[in-house]
C-alpha atoms as a PDB file:
ATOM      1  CA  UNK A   1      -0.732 -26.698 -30.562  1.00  0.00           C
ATOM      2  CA  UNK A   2      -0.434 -26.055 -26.677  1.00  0.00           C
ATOM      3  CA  UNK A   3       3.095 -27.695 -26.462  1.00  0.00           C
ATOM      4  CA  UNK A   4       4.382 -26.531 -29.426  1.00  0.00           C
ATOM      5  CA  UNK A   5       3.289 -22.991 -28.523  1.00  0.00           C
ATOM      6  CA  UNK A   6       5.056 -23.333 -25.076  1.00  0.00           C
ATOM      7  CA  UNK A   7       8.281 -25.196 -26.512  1.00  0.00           C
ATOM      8  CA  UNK A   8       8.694 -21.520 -28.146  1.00  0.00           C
ATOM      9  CA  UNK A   9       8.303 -19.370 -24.861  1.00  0.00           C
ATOM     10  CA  UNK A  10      11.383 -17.820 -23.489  1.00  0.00           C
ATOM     11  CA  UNK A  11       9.254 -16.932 -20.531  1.00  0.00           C
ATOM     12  CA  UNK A  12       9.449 -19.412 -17.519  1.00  0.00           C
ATOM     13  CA  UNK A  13       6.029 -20.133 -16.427  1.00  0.00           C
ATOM     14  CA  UNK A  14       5.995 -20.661 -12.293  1.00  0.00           C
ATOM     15  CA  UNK A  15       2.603 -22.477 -10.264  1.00  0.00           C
ATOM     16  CA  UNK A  16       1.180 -20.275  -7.881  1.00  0.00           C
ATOM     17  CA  UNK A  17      -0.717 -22.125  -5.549  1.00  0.00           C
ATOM     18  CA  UNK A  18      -0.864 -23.866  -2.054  1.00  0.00           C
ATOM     19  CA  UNK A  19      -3.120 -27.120  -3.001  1.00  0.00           C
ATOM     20  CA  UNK A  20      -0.680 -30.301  -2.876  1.00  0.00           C
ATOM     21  CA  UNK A  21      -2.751 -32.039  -4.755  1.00  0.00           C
ATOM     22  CA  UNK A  22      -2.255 -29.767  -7.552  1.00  0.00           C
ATOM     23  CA  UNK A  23       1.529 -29.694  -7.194  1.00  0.00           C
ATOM     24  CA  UNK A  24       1.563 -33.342  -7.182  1.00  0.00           C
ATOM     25  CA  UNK A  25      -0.654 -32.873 -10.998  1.00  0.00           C
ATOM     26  CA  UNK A  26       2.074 -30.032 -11.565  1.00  0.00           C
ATOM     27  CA  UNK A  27       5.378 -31.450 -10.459  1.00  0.00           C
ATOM     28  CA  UNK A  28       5.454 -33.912 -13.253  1.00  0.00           C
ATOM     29  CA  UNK A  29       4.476 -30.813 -15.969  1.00  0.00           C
ATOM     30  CA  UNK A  30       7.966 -30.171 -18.344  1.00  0.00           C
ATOM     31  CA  UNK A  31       6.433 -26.473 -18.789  1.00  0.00           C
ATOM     32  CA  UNK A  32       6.102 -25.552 -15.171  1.00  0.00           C
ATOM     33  CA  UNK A  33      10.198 -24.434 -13.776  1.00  0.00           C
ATOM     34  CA  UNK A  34       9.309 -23.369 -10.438  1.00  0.00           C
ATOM     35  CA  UNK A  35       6.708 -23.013  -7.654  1.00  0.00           C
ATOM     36  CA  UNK A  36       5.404 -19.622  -5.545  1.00  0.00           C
ATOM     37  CA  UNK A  37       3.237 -19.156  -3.093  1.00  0.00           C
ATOM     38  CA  UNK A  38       1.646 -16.623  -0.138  1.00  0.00           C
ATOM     39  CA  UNK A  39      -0.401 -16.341   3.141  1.00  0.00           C
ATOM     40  CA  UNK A  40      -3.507 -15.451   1.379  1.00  0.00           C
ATOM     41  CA  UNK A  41      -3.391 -18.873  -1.234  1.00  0.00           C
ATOM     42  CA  UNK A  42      -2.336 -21.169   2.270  1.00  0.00           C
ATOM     43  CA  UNK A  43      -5.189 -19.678   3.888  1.00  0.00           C
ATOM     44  CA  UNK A  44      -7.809 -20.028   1.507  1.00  0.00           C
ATOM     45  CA  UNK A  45      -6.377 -23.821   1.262  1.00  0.00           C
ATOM     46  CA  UNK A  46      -6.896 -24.046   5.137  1.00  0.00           C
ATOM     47  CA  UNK A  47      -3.075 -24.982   5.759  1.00  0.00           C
ATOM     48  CA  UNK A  48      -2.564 -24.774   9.565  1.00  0.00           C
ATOM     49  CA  UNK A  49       0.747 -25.397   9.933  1.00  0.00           C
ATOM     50  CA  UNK A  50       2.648 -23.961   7.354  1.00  0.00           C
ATOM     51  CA  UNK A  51       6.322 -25.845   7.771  1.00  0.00           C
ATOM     52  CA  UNK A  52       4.603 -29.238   7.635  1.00  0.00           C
ATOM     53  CA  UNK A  53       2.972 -28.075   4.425  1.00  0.00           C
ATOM     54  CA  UNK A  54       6.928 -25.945   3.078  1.00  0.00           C
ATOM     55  CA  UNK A  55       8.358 -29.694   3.613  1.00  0.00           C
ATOM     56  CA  UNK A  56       6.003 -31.467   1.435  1.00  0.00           C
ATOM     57  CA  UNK A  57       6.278 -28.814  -1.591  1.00  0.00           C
ATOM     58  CA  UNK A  58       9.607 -29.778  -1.088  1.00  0.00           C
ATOM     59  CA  UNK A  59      10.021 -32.875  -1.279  1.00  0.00           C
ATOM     60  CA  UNK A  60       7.518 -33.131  -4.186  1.00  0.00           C
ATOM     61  CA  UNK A  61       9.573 -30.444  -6.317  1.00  0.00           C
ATOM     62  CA  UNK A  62      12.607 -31.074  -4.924  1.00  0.00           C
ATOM     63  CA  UNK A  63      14.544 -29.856  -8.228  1.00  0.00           C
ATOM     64  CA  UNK A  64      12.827 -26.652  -8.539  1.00  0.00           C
ATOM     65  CA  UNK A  65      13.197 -22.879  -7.236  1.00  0.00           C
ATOM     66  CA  UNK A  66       9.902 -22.253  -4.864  1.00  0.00           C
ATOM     67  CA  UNK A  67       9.288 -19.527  -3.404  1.00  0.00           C
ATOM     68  CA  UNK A  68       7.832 -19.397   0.612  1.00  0.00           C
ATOM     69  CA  UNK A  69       7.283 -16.012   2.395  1.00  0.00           C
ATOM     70  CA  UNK A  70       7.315 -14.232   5.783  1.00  0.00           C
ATOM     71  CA  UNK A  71       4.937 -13.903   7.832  1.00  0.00           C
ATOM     72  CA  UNK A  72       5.966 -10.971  10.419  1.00  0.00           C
ATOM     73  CA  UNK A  73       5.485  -7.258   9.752  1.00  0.00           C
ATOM     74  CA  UNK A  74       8.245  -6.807  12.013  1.00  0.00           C
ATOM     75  CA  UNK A  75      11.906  -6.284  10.252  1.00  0.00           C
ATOM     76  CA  UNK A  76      13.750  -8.209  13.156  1.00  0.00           C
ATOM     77  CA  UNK A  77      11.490 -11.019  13.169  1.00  0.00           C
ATOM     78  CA  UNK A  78      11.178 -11.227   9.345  1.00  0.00           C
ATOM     79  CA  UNK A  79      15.156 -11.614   9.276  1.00  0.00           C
ATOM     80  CA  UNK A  80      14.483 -14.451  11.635  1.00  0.00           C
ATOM     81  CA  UNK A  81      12.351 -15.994   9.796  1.00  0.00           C
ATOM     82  CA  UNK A  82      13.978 -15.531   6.506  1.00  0.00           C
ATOM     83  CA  UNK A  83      16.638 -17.327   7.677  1.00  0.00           C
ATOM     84  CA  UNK A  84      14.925 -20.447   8.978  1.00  0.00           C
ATOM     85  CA  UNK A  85      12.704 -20.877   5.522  1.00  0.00           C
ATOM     86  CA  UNK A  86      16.274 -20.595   3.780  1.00  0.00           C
ATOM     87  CA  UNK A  87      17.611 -23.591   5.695  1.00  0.00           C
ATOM     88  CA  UNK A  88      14.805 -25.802   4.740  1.00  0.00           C
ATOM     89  CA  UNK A  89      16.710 -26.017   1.121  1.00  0.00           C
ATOM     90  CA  UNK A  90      18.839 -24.851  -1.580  1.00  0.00           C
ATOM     91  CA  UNK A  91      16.394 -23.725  -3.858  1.00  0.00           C
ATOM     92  CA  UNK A  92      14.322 -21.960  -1.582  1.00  0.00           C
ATOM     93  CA  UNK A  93      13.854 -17.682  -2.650  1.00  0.00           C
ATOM     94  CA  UNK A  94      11.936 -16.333   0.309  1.00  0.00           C
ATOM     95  CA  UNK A  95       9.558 -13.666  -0.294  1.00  0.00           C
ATOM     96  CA  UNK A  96      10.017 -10.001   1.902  1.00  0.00           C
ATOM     97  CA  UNK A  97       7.119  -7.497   1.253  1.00  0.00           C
ATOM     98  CA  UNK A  98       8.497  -4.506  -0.536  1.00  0.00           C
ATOM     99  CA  UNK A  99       7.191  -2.816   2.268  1.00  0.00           C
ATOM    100  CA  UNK A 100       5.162  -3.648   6.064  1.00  0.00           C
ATOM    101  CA  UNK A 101       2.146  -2.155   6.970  1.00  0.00           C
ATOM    102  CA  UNK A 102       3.644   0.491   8.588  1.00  0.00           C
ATOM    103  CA  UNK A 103       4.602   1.519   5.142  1.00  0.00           C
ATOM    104  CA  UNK A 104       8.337   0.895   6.226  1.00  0.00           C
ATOM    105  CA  UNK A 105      11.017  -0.280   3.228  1.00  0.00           C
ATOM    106  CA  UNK A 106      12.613  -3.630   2.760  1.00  0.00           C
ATOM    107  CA  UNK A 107      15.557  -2.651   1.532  1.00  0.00           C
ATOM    108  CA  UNK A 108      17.462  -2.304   4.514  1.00  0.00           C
ATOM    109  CA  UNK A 109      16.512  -6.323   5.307  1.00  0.00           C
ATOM    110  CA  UNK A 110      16.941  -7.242   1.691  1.00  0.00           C
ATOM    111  CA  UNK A 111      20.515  -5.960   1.973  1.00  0.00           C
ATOM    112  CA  UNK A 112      21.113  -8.082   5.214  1.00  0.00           C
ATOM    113  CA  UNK A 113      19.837 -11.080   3.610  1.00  0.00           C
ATOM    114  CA  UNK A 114      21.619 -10.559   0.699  1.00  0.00           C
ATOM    115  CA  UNK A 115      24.911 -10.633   2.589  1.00  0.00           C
ATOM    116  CA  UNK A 116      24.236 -13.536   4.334  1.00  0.00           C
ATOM    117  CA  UNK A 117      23.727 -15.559   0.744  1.00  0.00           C
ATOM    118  CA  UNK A 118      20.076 -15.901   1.169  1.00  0.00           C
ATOM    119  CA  UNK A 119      17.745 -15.833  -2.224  1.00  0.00           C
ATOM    120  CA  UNK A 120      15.050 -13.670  -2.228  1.00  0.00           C
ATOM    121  CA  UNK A 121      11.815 -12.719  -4.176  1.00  0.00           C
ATOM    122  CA  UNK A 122      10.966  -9.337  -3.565  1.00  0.00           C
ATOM    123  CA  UNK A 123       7.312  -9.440  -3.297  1.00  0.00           C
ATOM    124  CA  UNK A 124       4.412  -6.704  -4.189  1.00  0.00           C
ATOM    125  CA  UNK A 125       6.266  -4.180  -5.854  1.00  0.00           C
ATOM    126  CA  UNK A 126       4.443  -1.722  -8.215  1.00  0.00           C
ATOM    127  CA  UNK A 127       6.758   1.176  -8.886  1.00  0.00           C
ATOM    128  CA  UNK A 128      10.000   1.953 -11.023  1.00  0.00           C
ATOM    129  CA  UNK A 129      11.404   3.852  -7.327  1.00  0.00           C
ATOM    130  CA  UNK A 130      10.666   0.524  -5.191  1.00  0.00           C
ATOM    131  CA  UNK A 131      12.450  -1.441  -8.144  1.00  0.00           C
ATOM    132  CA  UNK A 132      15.614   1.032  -7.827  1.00  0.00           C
ATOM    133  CA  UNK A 133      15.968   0.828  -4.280  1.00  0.00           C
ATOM    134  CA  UNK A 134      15.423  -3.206  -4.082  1.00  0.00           C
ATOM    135  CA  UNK A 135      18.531  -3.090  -6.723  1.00  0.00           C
ATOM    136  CA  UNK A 136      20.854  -0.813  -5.161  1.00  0.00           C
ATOM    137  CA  UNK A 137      20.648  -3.492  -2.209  1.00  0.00           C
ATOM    138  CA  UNK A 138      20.894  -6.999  -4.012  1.00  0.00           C
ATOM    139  CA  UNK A 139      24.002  -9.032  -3.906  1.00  0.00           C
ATOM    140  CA  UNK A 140      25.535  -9.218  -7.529  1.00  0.00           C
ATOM    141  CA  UNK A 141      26.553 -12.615  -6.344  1.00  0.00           C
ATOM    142  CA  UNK A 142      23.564 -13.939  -4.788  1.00  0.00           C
ATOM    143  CA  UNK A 143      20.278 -14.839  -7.310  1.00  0.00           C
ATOM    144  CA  UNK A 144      17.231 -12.864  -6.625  1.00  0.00           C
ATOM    145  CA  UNK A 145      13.582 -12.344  -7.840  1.00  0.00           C
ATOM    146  CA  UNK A 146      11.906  -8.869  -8.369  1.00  0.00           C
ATOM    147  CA  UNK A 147       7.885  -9.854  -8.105  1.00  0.00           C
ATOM    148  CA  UNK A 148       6.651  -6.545 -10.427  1.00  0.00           C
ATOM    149  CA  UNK A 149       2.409  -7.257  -9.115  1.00  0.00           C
ATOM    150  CA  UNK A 150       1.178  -6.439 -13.385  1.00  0.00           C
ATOM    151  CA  UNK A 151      -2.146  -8.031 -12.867  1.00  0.00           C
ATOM    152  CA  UNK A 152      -2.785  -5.354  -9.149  1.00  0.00           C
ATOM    153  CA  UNK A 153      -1.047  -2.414 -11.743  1.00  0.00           C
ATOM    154  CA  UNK A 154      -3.474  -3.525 -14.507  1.00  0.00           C
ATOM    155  CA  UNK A 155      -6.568  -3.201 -12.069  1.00  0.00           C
ATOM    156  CA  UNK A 156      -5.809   0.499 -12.039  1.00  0.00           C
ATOM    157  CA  UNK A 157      -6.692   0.947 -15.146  1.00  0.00           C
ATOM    158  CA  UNK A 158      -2.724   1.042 -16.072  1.00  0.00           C
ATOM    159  CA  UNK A 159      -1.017  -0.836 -18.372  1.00  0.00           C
ATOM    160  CA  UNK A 160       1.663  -2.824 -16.848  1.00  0.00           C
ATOM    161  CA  UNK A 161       3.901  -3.432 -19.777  1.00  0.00           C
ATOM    162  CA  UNK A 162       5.226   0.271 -19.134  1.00  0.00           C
ATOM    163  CA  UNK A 163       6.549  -0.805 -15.929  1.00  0.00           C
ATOM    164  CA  UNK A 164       7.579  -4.246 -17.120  1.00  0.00           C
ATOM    165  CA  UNK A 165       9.727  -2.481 -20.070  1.00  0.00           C
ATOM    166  CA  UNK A 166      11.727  -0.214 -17.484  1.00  0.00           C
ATOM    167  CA  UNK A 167      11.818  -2.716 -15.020  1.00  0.00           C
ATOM    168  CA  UNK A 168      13.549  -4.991 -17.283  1.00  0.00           C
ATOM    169  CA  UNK A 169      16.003  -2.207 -18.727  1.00  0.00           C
ATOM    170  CA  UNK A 170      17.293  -1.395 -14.993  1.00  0.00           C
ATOM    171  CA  UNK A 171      17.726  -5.242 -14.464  1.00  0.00           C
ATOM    172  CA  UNK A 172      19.492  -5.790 -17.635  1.00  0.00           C
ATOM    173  CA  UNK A 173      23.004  -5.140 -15.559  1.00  0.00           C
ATOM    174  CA  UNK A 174      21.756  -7.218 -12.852  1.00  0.00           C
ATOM    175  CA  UNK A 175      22.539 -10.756 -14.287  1.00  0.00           C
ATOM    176  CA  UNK A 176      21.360 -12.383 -11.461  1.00  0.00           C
ATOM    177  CA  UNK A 177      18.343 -10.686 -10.857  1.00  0.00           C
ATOM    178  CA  UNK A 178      15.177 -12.495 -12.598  1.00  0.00           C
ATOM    179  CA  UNK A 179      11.643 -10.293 -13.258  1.00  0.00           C
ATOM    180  CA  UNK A 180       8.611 -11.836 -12.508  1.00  0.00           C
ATOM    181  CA  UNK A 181       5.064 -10.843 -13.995  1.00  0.00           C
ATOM    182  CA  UNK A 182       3.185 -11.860 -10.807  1.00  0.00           C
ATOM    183  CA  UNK A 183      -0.969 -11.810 -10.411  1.00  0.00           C
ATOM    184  CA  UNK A 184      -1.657 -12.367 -13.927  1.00  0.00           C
ATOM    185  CA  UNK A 185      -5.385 -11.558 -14.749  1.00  0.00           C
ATOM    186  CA  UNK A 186      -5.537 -14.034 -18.221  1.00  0.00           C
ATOM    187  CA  UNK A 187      -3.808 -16.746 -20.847  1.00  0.00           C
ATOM    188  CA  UNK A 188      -2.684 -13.446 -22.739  1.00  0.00           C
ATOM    189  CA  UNK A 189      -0.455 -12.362 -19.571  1.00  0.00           C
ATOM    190  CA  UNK A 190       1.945 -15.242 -20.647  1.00  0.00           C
ATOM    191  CA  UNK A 191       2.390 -14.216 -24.309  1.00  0.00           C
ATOM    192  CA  UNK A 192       2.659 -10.733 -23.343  1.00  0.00           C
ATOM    193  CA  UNK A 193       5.133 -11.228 -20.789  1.00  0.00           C
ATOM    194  CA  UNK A 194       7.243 -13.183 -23.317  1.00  0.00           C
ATOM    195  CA  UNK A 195       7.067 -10.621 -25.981  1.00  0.00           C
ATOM    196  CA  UNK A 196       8.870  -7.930 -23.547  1.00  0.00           C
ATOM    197  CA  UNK A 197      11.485 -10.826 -22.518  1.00  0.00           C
ATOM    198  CA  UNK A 198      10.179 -10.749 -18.675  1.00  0.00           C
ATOM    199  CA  UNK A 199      12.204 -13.728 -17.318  1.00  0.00           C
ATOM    200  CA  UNK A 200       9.103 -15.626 -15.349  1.00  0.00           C
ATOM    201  CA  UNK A 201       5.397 -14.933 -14.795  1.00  0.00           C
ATOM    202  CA  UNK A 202       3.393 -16.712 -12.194  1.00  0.00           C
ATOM    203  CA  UNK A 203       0.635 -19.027 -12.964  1.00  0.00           C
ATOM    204  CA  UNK A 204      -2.621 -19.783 -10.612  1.00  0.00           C
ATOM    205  CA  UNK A 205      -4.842 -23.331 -11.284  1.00  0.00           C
ATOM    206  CA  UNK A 206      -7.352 -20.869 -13.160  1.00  0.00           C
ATOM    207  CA  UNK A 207      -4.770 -20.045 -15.828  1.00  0.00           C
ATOM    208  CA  UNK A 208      -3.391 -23.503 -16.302  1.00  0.00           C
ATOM    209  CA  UNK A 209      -6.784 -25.043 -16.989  1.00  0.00           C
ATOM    210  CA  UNK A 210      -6.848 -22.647 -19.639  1.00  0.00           C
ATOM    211  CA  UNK A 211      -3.314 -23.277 -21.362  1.00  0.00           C
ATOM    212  CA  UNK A 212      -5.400 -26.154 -23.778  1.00  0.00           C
ATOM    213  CA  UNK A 213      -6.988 -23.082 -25.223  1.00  0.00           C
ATOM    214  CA  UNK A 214      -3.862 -21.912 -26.677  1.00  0.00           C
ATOM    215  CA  UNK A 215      -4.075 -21.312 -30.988  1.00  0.00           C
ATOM    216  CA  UNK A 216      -7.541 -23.425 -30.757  1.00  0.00           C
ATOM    217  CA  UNK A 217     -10.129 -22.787 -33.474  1.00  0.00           C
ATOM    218  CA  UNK A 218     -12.132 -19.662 -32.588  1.00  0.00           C
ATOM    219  CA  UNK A 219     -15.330 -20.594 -34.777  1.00  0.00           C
ATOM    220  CA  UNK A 220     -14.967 -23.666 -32.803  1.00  0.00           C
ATOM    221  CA  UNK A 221     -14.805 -21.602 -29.292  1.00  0.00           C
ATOM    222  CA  UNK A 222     -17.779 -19.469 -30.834  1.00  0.00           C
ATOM    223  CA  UNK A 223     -19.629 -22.767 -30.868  1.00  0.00           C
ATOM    224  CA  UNK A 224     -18.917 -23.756 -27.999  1.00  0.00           C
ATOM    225  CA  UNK A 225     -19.997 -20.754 -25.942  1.00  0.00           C
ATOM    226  CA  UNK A 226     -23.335 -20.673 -27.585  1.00  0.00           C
ATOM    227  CA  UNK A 227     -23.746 -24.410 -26.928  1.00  0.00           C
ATOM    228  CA  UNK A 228     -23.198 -23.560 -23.351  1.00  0.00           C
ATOM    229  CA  UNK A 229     -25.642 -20.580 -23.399  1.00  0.00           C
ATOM    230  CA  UNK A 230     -28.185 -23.093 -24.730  1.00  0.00           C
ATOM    231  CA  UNK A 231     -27.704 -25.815 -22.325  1.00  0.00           C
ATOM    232  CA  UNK A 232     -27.776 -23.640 -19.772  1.00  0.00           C
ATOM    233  CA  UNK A 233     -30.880 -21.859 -20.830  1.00  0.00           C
ATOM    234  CA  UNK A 234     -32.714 -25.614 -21.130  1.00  0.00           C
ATOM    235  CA  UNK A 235     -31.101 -26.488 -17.485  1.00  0.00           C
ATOM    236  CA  UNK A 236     -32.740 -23.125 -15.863  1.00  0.00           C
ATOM    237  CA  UNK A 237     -36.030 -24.470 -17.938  1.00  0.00           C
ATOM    238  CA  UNK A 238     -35.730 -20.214 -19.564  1.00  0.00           C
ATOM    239  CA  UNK A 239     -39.519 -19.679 -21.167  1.00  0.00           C
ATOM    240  CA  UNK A 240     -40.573 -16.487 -22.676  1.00  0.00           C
ATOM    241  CA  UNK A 241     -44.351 -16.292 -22.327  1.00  0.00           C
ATOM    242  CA  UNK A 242     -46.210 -14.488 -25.678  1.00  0.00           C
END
């Protein structure tokens, strides 16, 4: 059921992680088209030195788009940068921060970068205005990714599919120019960002393990969740005294 299910997505689904180990599991998955990652995944992997770790993505997915990002909140430097991740290989997109923490735009860098042929993926964006702008500055001859952050939108109590629908009309005369659902919450993020024709959504280890789950039995899944509310009210040795 779970290949047949994904054989039918028009969706690409991308891993979003910074554990080799689970790229090497990954690399050889026919579902998975591409790789992303960030400071905060590296960190929590307890990667020191981050182009020793960029290298060996590569070379274990060396057929695939992955995505590597900045790490300046400094314009100048982040052009810098940008430049050197973009020489480690063709199909490298490196990730700018829609804005710094000075609250200061992109675009102005994007448009640079653009011009100088490098592929980037537009990272944290959460508005329809910040999705304008990053537009107006793209090269119509150079491939880019707009990151649109549903599952952060969704945590608002907002429903990112608004967003996702006009995000995808503005693009539509961007040909280049691919949408990614990034931070999805659950399984149902993929099917929903399908549905609306988004043209990626990123994947954490979390949501993989789950992709088995996909069109399985539900009277089966109710027994197994009170199976595991059992066993685990025998293993905490749960008594009710009366």
């Amino acid at each position: 059921m779970m290949n047949e299910k994904l054989g039918q997505l028009r969706v690409k689904l991308f891993f979003d992680g910074a554990s080799l180990a689970d790229l090497r599991e990954l690399g050889d998955s026919s579902y998975i088209k591409g790789f992303t990652t960030n400071p905060t995944l590296i960190r929590k992997a307890g990667i020191n030195d981050y182009q020793d770790f960029a290298r060996e993505m590569i070379a274990l997915v060396p057929d695939r788009p992955i995505s590597f990002g900045v790490c300046s909140d400094d314009f100048k430097e982040m052009e810098r940068q940008a430049l050197h991740i973009a020489s480690w290989a063709k199909t490298i997109y490196v990730k700018i921060p829609i804005i710094n923490t000075q609250r200061e735009t992109c675009y102005e860098l994007v448009k640079k970068l653009a011009a100088q042929k490098v592929k980037v993926n537009v990272t944290a964006v959460m508005t329809e205005e910040q999705i304008r702008q990053v537009l107006q500055v793209l090269s119509p001859d150079v491939p880019a990714y707009i990151s649109l952050f549903a599952g952060r939108i969704a945590d608002t109590g907002r429903d990112p599919s608004v967003l996702m629908k006009k995000a995808l009309e503005l693009i539509k005369d961007h040909p280049l120019v691919e949408l990614i659902w990034a931070s999805p919450r659950e399984l149902l993020n993929i099917f929903q960002a399908d549905e609306l024709g988004c043209h990626i959504i990123t994947l954490t280890k979390d949501i993989i393990s789950k992709l088995p789950l996909i069109g399985y039995n539900l009277e089966e899944y109710a027994l197994d969740t009170v199976k595991m509310f059992y066993n685990d009210a025998l293993a905490a040795g749960l008594k009710l005294a009366y």
